[in-house]
N, C-alpha and C. Protein backbone atom coordinates (compact mmCIF):
# COMPACT_ATOMS: atom_id res chain seq x y z
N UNK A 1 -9.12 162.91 78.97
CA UNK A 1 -8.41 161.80 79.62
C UNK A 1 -8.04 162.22 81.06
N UNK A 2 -8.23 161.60 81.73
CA UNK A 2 -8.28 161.48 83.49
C UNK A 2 -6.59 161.46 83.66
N UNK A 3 -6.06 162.11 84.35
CA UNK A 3 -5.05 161.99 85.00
C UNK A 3 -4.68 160.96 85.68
N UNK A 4 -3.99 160.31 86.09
CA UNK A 4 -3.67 158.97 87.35
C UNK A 4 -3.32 159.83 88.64
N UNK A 5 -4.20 159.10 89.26
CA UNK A 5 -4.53 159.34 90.74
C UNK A 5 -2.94 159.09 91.42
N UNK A 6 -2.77 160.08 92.03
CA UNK A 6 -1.46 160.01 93.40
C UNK A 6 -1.55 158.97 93.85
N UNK A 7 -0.47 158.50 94.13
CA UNK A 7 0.16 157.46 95.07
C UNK A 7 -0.43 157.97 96.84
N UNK A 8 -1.52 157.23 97.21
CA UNK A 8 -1.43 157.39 98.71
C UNK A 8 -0.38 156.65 99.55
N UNK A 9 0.40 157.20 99.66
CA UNK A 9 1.56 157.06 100.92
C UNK A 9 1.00 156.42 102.16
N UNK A 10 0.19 157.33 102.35
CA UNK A 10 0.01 156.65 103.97
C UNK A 10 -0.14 154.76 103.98
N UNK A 11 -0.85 154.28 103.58
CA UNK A 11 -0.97 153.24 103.28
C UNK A 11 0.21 152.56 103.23
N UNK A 12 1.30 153.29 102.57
CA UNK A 12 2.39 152.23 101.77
C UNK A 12 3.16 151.75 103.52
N UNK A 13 3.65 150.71 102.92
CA UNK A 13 4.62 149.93 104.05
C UNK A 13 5.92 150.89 104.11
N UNK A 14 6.66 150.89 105.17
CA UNK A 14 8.41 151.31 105.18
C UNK A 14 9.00 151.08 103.79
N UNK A 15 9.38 149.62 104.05
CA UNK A 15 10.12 149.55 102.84
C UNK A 15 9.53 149.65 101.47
N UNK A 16 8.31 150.10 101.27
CA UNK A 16 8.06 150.99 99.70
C UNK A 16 8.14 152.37 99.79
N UNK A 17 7.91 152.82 100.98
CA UNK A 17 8.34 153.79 101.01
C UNK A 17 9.73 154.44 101.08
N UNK A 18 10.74 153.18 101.73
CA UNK A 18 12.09 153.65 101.70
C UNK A 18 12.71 153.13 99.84
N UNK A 19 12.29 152.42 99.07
CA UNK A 19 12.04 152.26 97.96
C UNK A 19 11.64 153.13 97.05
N UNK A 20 11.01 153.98 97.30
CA UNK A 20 10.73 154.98 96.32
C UNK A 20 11.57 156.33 96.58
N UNK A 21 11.70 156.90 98.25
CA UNK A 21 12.18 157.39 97.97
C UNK A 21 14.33 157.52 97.58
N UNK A 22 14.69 156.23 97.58
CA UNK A 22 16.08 155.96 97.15
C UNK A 22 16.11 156.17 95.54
N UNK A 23 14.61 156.33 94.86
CA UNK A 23 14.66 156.61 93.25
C UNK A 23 14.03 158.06 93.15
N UNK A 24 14.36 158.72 94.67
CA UNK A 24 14.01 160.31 94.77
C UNK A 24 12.55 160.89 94.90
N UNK A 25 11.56 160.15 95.36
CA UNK A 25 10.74 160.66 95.35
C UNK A 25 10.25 161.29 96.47
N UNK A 26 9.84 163.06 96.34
CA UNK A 26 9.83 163.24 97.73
C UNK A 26 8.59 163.30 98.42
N UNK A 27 7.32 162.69 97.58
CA UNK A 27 6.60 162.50 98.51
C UNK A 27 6.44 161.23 99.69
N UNK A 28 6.94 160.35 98.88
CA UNK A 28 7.44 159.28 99.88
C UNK A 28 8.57 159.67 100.96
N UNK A 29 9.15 160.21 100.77
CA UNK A 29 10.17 161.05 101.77
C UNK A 29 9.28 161.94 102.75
N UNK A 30 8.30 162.87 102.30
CA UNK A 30 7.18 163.49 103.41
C UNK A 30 6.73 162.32 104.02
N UNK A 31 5.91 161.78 103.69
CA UNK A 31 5.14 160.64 104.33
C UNK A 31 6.46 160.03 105.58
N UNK A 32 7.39 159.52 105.27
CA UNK A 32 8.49 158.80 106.29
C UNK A 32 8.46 160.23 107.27
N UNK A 33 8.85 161.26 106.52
CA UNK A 33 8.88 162.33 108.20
C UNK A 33 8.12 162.91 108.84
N UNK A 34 6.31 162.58 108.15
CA UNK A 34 5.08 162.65 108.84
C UNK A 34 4.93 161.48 109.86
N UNK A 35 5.68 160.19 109.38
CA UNK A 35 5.36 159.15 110.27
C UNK A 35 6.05 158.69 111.21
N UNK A 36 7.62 159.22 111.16
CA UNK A 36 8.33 159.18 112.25
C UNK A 36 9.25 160.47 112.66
N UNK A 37 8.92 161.85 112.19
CA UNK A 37 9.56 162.65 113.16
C UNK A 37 9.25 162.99 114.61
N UNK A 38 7.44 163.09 114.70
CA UNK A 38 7.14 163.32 115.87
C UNK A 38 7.78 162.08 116.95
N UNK A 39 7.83 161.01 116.95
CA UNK A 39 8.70 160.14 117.37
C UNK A 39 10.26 160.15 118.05
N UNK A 40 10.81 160.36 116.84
CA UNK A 40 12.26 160.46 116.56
C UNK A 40 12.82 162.01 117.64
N UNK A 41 11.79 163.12 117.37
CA UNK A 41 11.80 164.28 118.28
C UNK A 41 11.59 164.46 119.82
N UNK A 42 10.81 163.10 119.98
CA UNK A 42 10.45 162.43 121.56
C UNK A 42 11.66 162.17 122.13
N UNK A 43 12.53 160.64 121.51
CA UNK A 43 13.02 160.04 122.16
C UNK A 43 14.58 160.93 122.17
N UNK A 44 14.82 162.22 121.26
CA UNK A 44 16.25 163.04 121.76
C UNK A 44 15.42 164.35 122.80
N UNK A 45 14.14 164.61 122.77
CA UNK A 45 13.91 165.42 123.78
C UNK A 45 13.90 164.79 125.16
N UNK A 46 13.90 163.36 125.43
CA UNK A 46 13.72 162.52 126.67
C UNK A 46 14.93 162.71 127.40
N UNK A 47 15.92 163.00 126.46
CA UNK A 47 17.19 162.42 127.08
C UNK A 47 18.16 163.89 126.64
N UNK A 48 17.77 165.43 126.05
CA UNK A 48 18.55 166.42 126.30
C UNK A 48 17.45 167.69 126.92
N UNK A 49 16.27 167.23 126.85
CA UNK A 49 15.88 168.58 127.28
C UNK A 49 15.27 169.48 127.33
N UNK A 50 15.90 169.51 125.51
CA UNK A 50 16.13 171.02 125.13
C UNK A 50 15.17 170.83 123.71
N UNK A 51 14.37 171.46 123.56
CA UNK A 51 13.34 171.61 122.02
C UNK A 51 14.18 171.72 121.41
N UNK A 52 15.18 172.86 121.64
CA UNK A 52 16.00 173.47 119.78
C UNK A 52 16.68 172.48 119.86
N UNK A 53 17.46 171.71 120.79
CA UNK A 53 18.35 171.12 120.69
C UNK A 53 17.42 169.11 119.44
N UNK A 54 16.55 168.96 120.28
CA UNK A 54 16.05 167.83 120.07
C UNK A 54 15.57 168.21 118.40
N UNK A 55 14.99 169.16 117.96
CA UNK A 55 14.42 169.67 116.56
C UNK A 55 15.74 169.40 115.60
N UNK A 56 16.74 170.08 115.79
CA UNK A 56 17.98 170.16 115.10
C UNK A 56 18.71 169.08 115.08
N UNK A 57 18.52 167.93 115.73
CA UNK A 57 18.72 166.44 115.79
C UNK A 57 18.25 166.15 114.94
N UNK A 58 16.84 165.89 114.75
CA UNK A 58 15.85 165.35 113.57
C UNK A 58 15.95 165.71 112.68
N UNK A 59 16.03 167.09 112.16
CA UNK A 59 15.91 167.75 110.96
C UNK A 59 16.98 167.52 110.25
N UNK A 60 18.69 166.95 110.87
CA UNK A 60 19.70 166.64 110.58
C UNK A 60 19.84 165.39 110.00
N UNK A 61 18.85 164.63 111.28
CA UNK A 61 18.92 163.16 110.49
C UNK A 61 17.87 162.87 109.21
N UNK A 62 16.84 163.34 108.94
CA UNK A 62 16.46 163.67 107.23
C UNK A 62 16.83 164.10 106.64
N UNK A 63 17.80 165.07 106.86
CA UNK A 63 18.74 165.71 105.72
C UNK A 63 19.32 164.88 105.28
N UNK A 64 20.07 164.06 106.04
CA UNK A 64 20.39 163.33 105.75
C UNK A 64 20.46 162.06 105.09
N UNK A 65 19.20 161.94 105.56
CA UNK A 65 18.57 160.63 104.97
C UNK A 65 18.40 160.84 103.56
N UNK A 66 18.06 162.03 103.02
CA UNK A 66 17.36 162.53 101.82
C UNK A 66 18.86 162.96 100.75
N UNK A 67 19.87 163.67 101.23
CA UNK A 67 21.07 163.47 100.89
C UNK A 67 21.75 162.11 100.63
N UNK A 68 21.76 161.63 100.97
CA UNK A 68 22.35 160.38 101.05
C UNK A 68 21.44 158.89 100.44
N UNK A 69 20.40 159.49 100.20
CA UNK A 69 19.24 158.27 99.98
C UNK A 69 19.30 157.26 98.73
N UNK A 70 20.50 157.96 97.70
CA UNK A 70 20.58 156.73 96.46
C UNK A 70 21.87 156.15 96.58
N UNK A 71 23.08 156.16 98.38
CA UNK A 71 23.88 154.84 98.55
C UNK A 71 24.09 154.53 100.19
N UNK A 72 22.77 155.05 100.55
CA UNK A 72 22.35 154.51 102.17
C UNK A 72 22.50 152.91 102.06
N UNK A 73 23.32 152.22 102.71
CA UNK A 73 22.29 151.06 103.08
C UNK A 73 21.45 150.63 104.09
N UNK A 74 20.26 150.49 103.93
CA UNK A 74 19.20 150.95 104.90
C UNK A 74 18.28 149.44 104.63
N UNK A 75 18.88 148.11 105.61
CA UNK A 75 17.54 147.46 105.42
C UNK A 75 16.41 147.22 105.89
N UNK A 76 15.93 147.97 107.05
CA UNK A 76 15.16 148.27 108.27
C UNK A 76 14.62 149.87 108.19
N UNK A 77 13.63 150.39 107.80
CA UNK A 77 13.59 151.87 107.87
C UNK A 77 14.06 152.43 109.70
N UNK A 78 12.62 151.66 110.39
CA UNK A 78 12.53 152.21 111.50
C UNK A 78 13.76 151.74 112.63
N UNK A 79 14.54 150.62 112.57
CA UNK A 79 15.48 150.71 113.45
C UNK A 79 16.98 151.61 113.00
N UNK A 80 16.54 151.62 111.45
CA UNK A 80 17.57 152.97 111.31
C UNK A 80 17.76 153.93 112.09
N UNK A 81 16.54 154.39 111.96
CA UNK A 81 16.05 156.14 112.65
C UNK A 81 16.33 156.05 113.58
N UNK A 82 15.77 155.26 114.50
CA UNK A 82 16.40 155.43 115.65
C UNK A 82 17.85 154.94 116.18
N UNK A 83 18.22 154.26 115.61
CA UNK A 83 19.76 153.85 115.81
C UNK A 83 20.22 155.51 115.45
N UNK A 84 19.95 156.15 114.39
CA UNK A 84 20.73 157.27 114.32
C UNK A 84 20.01 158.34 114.90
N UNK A 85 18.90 158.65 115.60
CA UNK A 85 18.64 159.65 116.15
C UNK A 85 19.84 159.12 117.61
N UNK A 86 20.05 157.94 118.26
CA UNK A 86 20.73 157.86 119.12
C UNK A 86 22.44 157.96 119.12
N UNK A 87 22.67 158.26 117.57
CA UNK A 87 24.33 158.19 117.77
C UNK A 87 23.88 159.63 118.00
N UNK A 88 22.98 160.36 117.13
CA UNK A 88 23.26 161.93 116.98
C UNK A 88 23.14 162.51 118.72
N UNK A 89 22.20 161.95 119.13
CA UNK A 89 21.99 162.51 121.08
C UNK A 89 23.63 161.67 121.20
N UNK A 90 24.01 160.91 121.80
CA UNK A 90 25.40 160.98 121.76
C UNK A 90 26.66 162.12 121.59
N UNK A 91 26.66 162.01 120.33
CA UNK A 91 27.77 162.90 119.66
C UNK A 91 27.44 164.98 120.09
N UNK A 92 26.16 164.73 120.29
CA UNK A 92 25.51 166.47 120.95
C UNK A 92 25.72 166.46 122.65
N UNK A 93 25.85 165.43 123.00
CA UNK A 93 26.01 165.35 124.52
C UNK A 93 27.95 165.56 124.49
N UNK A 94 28.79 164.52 123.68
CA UNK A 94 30.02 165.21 123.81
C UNK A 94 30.61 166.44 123.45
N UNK A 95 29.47 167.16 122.52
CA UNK A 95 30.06 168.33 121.87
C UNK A 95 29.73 169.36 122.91
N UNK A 96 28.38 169.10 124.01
CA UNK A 96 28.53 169.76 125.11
C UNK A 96 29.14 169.86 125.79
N UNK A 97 30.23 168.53 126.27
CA UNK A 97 30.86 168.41 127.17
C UNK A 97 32.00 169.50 126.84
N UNK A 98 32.54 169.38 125.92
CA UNK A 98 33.81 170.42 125.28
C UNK A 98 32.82 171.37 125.39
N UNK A 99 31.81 172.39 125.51
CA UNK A 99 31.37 173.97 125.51
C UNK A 99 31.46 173.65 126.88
N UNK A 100 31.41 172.77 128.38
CA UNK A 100 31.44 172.76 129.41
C UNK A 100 32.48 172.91 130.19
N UNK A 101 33.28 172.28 129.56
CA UNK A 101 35.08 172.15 129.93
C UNK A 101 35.35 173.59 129.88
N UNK A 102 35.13 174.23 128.66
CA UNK A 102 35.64 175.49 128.16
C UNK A 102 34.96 176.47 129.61
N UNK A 103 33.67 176.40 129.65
CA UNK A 103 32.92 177.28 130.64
C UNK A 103 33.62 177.20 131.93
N UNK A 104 33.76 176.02 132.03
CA UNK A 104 34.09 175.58 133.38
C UNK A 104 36.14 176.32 134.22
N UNK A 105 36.55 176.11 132.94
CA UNK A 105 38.08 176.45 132.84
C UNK A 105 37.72 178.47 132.72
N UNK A 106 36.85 178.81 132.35
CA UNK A 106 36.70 180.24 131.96
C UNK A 106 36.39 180.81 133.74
N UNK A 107 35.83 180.30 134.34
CA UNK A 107 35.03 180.55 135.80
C UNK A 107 36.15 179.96 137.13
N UNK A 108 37.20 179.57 136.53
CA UNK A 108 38.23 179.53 137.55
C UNK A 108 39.66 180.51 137.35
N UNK A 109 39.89 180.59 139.06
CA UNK A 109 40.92 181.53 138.92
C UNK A 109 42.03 181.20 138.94
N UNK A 110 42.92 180.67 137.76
CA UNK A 110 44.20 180.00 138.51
C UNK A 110 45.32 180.89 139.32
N UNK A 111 45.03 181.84 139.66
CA UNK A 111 46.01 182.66 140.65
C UNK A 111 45.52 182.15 141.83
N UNK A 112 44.11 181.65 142.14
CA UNK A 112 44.25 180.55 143.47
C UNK A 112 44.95 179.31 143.24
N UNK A 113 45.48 178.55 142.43
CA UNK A 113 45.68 177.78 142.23
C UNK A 113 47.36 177.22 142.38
N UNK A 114 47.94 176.52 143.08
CA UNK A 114 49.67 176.84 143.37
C UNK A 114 49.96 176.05 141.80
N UNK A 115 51.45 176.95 141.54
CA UNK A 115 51.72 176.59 140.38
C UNK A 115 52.29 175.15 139.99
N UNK A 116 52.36 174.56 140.96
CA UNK A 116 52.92 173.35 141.05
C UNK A 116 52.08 172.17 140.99
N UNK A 117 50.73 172.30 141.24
CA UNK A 117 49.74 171.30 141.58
C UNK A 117 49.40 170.76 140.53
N UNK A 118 48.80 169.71 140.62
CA UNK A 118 48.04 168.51 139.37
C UNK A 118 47.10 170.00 138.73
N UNK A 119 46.01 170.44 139.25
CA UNK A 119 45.06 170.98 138.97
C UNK A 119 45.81 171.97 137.67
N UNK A 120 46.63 172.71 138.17
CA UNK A 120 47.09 173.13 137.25
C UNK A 120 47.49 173.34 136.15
N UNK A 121 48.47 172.17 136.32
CA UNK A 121 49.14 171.16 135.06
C UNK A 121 47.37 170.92 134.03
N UNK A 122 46.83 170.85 134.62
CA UNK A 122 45.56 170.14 133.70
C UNK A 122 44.91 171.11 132.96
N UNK A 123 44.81 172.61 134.36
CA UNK A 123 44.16 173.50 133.12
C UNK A 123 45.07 174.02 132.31
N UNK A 124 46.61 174.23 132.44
CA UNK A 124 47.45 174.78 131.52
C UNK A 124 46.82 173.47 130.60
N UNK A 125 46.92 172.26 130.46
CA UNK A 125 46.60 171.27 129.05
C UNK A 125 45.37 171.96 128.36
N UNK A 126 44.12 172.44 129.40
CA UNK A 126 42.96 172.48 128.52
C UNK A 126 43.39 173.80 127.74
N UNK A 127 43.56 174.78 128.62
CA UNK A 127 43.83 175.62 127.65
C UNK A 127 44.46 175.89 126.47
N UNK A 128 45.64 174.87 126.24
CA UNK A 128 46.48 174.95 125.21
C UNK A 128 45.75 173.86 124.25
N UNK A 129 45.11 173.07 124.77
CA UNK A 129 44.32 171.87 124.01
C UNK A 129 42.91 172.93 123.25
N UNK A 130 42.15 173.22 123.79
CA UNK A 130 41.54 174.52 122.94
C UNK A 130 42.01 175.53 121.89
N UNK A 131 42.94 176.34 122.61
CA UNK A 131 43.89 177.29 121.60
C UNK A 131 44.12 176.15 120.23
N UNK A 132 44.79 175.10 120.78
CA UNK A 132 45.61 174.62 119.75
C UNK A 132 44.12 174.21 118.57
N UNK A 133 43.16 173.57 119.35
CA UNK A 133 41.70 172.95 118.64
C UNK A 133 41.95 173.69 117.74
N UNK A 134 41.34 175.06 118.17
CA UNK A 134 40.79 176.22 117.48
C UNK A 134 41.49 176.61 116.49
N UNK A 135 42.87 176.59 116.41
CA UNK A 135 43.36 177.19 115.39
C UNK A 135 43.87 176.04 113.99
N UNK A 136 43.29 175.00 114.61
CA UNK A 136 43.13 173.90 113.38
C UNK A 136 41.99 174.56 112.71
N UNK A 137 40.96 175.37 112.85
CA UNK A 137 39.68 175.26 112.78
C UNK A 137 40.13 176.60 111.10
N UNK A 138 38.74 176.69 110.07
CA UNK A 138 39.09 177.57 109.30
C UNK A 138 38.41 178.43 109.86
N UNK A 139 38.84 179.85 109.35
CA UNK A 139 38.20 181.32 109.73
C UNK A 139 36.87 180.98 109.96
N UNK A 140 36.01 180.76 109.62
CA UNK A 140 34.81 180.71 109.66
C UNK A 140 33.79 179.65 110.41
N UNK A 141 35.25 178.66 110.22
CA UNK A 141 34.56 177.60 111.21
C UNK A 141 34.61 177.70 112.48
N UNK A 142 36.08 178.66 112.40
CA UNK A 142 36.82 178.76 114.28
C UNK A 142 35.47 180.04 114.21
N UNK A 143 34.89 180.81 113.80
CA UNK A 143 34.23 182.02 113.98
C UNK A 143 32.77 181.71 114.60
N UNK A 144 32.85 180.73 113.84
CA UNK A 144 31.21 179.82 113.96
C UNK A 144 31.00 179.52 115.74
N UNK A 145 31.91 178.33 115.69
CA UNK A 145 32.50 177.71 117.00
C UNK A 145 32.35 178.42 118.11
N UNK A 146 33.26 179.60 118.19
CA UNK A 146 33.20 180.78 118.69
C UNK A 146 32.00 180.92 119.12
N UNK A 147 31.24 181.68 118.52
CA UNK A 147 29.74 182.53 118.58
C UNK A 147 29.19 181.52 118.95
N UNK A 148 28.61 180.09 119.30
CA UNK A 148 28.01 179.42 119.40
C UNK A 148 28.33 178.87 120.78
N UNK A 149 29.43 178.13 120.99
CA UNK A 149 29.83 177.59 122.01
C UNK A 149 30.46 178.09 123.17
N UNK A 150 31.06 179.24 123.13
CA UNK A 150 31.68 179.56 124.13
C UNK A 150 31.02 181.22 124.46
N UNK A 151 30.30 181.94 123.09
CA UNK A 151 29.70 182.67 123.78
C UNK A 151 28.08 182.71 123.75
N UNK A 152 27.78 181.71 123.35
CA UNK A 152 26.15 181.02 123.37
C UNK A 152 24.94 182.06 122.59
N UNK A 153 25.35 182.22 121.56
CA UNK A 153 24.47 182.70 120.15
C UNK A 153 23.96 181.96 119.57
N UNK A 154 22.44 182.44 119.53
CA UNK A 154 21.92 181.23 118.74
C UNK A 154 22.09 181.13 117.03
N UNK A 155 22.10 179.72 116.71
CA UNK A 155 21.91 179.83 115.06
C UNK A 155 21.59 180.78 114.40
N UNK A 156 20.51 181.58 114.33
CA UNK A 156 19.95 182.54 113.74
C UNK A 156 20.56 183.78 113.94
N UNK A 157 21.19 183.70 115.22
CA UNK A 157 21.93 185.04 115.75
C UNK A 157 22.96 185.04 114.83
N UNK A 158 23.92 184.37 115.02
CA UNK A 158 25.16 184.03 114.12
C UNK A 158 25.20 184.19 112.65
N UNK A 159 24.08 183.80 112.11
CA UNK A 159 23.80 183.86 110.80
C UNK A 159 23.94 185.17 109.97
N UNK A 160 23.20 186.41 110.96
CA UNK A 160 23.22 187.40 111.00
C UNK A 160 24.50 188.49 111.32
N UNK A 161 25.30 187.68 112.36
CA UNK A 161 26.73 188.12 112.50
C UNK A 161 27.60 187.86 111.69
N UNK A 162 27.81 186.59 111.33
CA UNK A 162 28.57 186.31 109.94
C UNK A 162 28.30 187.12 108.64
N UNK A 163 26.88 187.38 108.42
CA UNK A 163 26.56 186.98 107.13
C UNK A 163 26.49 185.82 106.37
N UNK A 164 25.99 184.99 106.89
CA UNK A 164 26.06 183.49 105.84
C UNK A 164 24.44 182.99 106.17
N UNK A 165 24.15 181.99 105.76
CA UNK A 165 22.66 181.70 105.50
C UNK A 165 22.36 180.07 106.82
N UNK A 166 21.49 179.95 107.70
CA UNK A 166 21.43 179.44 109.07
C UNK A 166 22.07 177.90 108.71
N UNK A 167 21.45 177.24 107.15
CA UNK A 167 22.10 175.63 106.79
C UNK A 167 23.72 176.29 106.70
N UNK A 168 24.42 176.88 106.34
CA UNK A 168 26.16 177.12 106.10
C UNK A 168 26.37 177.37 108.01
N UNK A 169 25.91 177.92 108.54
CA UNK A 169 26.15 178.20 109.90
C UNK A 169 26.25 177.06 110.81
N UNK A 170 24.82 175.96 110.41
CA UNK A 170 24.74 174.64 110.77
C UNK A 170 25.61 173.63 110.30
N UNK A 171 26.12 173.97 108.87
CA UNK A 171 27.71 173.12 108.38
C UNK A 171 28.86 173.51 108.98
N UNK A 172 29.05 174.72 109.70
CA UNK A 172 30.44 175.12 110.00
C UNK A 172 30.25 174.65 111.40
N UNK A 173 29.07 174.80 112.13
CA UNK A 173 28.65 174.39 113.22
C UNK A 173 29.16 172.71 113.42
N UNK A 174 28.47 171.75 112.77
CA UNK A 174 28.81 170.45 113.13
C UNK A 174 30.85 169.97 112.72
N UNK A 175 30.79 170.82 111.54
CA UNK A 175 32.16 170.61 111.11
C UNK A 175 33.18 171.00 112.50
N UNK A 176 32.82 171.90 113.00
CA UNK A 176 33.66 172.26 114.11
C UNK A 176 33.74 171.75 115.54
N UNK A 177 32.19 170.65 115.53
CA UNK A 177 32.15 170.18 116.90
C UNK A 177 33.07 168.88 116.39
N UNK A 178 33.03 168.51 115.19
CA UNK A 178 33.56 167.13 114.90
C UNK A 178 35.45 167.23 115.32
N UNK A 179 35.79 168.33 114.67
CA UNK A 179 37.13 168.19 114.72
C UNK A 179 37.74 168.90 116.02
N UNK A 180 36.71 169.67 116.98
CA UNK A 180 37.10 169.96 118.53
C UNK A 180 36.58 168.55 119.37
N UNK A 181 35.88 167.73 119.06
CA UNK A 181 35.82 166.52 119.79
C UNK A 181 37.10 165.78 119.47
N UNK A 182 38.00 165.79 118.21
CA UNK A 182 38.57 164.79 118.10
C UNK A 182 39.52 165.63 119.04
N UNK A 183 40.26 166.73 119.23
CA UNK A 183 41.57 167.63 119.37
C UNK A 183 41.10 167.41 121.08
N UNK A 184 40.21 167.20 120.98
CA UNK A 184 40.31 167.38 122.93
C UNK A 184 39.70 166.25 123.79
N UNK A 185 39.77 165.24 123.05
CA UNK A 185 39.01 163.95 123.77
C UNK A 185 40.26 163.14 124.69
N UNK A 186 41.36 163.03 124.13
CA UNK A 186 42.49 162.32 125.03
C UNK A 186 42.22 163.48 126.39
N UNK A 187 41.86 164.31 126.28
CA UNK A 187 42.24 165.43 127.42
C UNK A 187 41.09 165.22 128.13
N UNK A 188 39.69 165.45 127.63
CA UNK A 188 38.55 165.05 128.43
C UNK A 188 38.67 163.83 129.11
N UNK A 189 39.00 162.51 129.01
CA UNK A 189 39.32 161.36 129.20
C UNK A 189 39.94 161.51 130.82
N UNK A 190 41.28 162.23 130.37
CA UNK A 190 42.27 162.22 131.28
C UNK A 190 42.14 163.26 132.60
N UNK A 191 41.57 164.32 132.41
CA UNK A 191 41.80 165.57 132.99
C UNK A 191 40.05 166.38 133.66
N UNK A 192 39.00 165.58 132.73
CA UNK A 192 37.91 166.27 132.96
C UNK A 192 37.49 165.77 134.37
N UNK A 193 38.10 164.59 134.91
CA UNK A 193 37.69 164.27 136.73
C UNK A 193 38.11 165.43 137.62
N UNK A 194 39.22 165.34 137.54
CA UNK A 194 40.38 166.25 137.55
C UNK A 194 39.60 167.71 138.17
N UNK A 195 39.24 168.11 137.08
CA UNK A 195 38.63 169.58 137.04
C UNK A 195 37.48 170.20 138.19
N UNK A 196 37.07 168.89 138.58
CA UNK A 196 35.82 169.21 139.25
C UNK A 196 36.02 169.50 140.85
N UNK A 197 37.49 169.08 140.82
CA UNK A 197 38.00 168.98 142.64
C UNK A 197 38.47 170.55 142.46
N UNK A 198 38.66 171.10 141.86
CA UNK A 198 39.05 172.37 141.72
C UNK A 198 37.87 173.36 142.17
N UNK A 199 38.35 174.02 143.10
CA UNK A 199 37.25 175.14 143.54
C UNK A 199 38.13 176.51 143.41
């Protein structure tokens, strides 16, 4: 007796393919990230840059997709993807901005700075707005954070410094940009114009 022949994917439409795989199937899940990662990897490399940066976008948003795939509601495959490859370039552009602030506040001297001035007042905020971030953060997350953002180690590097495995590095990683965006955004708002008149 003959086996039944595989399902050719390629053929199938989006929505059988986003259909099958919401009942877990992961070859229908390959097929969706054969047919739109190279894509999806375009339009966050257009607009950061950066390969690792644009790769680790994508690979986030299938994780996701694939995590989450039996209470997504998803009635559009392809304007999904890209709706969320564009919050994710977003949310990586503000999490830069906070590793920039930080750089930027690290490379000034406030002993030029009179103690009385606006400029001041603003970096005493960032600084205490960081400190304070950070120590919301757990050991490992503030450790993560650390090694990554302010002294620019890559994933793999870190992994190896911690001891933990590169996906736990990449969880403590986003966990920590999420809750240093929230701790320092009234301050970016207010103070990051501010910063730049400062020489």
């Amino acid at each position: 007796m003959k086996s039944a022949a595989l399902p050719n994917y390629s053929s199938w439409p989006d929505a059988a393919l986003l259909e099958a795989v919401q009942a877990s199937d992961e070859r229908a899940f390959a097929e969706i990230y054969k047919r739109y990662s190279y894509q999806l990897f375009t339009v966050a490399y257009g607009k950061l840059k950066s390969k690792e940066a644009a790769e680790e976008l994508v690979q986030d948003l299938f994780e996701n997709l694939w995590n989450k795939r039996s209470s997504a509601q998803i009635l559009q495959l392809s304007p999904y993807l890209f709706s969320a490859i564009r919050y994710r370039i977003i949310n990586y552009i503000k999490s830069e901005k906070v590793r920039t602030s930080y750089e930027l506040f690290c490379r000034l001297n406030l002993s030029d700075v009179d103690a009385g001035t606006e400029a001041t007042v603003a970096l005493n905020e960032l600084n205490e707005a960081l400190a304070a971030g950070m120590q919301n953060l757990s050991g490992k997350t503030q450790e993560v954070f650390r090694l990554s953002r302010l002294e620019q180690y890559t994933i793999p590097q870190i992994s190896v410094r911690v001891n933990l495995s590169e996906k736990t590095v990449e969880y403590h990683l986003r966990k920590s940009l999420k809750l240093m965006r929230s701790y320092l955004r009234n301050f970016l708002l207010t103070a990051w114009p501010l910063l730049f008149f400062i020489r």
